[in-house]
Protein backbone atom coordinates (compact mmCIF):
# COMPACT_ATOMS: atom_id res chain seq x y z
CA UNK A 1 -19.83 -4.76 34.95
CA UNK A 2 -21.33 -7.85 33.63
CA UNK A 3 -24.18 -5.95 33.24
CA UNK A 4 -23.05 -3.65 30.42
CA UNK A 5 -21.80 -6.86 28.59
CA UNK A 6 -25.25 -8.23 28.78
CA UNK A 7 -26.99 -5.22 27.88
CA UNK A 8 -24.70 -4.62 24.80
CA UNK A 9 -24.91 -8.48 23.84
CA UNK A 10 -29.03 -7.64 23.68
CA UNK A 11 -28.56 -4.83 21.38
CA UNK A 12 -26.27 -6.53 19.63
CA UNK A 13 -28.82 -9.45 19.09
CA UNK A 14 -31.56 -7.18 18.33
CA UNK A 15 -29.60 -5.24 15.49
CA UNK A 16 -28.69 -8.07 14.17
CA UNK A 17 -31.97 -8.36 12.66
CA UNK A 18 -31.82 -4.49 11.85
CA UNK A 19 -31.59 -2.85 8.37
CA UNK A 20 -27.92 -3.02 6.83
CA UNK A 21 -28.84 0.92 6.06
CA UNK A 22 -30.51 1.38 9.42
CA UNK A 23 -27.46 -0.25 11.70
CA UNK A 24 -23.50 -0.80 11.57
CA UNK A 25 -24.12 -3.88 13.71
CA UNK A 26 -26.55 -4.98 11.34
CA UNK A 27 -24.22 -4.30 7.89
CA UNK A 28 -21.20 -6.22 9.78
CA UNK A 29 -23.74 -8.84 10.22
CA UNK A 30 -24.86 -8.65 6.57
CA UNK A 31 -21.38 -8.69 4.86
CA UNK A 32 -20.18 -11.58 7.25
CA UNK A 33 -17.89 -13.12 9.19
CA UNK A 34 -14.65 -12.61 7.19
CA UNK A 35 -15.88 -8.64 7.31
CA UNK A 36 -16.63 -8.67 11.20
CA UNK A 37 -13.34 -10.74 11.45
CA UNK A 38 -11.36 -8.21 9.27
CA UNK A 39 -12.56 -5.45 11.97
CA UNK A 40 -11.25 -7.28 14.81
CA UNK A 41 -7.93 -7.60 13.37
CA UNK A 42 -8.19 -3.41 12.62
CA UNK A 43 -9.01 -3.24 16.55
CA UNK A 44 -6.13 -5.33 17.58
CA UNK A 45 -3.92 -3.55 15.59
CA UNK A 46 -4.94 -0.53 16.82
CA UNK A 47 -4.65 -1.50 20.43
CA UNK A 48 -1.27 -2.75 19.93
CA UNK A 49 -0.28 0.76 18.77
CA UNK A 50 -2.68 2.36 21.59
CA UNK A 51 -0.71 0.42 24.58
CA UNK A 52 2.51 1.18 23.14
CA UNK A 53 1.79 4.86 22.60
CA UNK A 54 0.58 4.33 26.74
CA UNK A 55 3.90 3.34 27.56
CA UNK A 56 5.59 6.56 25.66
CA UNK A 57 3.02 8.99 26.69
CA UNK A 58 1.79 7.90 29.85
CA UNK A 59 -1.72 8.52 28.73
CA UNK A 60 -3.93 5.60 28.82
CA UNK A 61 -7.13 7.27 27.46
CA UNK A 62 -6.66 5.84 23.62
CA UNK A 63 -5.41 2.76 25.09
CA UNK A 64 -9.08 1.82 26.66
CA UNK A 65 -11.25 3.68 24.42
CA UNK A 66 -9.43 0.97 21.53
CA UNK A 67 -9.37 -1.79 23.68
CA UNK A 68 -13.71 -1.11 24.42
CA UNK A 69 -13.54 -1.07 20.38
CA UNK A 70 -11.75 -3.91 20.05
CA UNK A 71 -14.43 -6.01 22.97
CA UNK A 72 -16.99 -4.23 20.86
CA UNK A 73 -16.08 -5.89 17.55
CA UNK A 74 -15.46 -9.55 19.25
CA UNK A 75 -18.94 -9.55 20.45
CA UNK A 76 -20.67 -8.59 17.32
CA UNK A 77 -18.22 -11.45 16.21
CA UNK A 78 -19.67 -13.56 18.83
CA UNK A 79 -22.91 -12.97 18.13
CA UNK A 80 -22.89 -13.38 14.81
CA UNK A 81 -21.93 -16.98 15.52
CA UNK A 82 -25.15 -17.54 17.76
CA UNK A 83 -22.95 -16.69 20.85
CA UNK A 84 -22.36 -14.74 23.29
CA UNK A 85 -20.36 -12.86 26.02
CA UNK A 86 -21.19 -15.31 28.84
CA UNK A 87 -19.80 -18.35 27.04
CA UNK A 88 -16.11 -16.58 27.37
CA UNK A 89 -16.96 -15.76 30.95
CA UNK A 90 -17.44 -19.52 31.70
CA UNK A 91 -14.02 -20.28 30.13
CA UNK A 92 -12.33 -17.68 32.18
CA UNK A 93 -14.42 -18.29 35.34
CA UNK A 94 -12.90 -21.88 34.98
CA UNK A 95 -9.41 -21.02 34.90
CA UNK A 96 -9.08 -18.78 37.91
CA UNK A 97 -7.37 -20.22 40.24
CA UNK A 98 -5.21 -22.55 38.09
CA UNK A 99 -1.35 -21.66 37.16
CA UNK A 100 -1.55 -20.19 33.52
CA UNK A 101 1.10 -23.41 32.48
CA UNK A 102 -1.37 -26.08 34.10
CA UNK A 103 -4.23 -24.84 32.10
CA UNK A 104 -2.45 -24.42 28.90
CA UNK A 105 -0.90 -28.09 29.55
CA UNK A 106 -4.76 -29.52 29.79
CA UNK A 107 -5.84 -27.87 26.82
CA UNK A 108 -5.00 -30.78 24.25
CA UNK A 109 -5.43 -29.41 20.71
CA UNK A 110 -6.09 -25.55 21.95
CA UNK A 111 -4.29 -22.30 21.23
CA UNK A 112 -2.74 -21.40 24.76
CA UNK A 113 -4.16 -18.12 25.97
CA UNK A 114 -2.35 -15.90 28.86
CA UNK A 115 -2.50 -16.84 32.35
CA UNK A 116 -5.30 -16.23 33.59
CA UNK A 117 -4.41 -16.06 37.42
């Protein structure tokens, strides 16, 4: 799967230098970061509502097609800081296989994230 996340992080670094009228990629990029940030706070929201219409329903559909939207939106973030998806793999790959409260006790200065393991 890492493979779609690299393949979406090149088009996402190659419309980055698109047209604002050509690309939505490219006008997130060209109104900023407070724009591409105000997205990812739409997506979260709407994933919050997604998972707990999952739990209600039983239908999961909206749940991952938001949550994709939501990944979507922190990569063009990501990018648009000169990152990119493998940087947050590295963090991740470095937790498995510690105990969520050992982690988030060596973080020093950190927002604690969920266990990861």
């Amino acid at each position: 799967m890492d493979d779609i996340l690299t393949a979406l992080d090149e088009v996402l670094a190659a419309r980055k230098q698109a047209s604002a009228e050509d690309s939505y990629v490219a006008s997130l990029n060209a109104a900023g970061l407070n724009k591409i940030l105000e997205k990812v706070g739409e997506e979260t929201t709407e994933v919050i509502l997604a998972a707990k219409d999952s739990v209600e329903t039983g239908n999961t559909e909206a749940l991952t097609h938001e949550v994709a939207d939501l990944w979507f939106h922190l990569m063009v973030m990501l990018r648009h800081l000169d990152l990119d998806h493998t940087a947050v793999l590295q963090v991740l790959d470095e937790r498995m296989g510690l105990s969520g409260l050992a982690e988030k006790a060596g973080r020093k200065g950190h927002n604690a994230g969920p266990d990861a393991t």
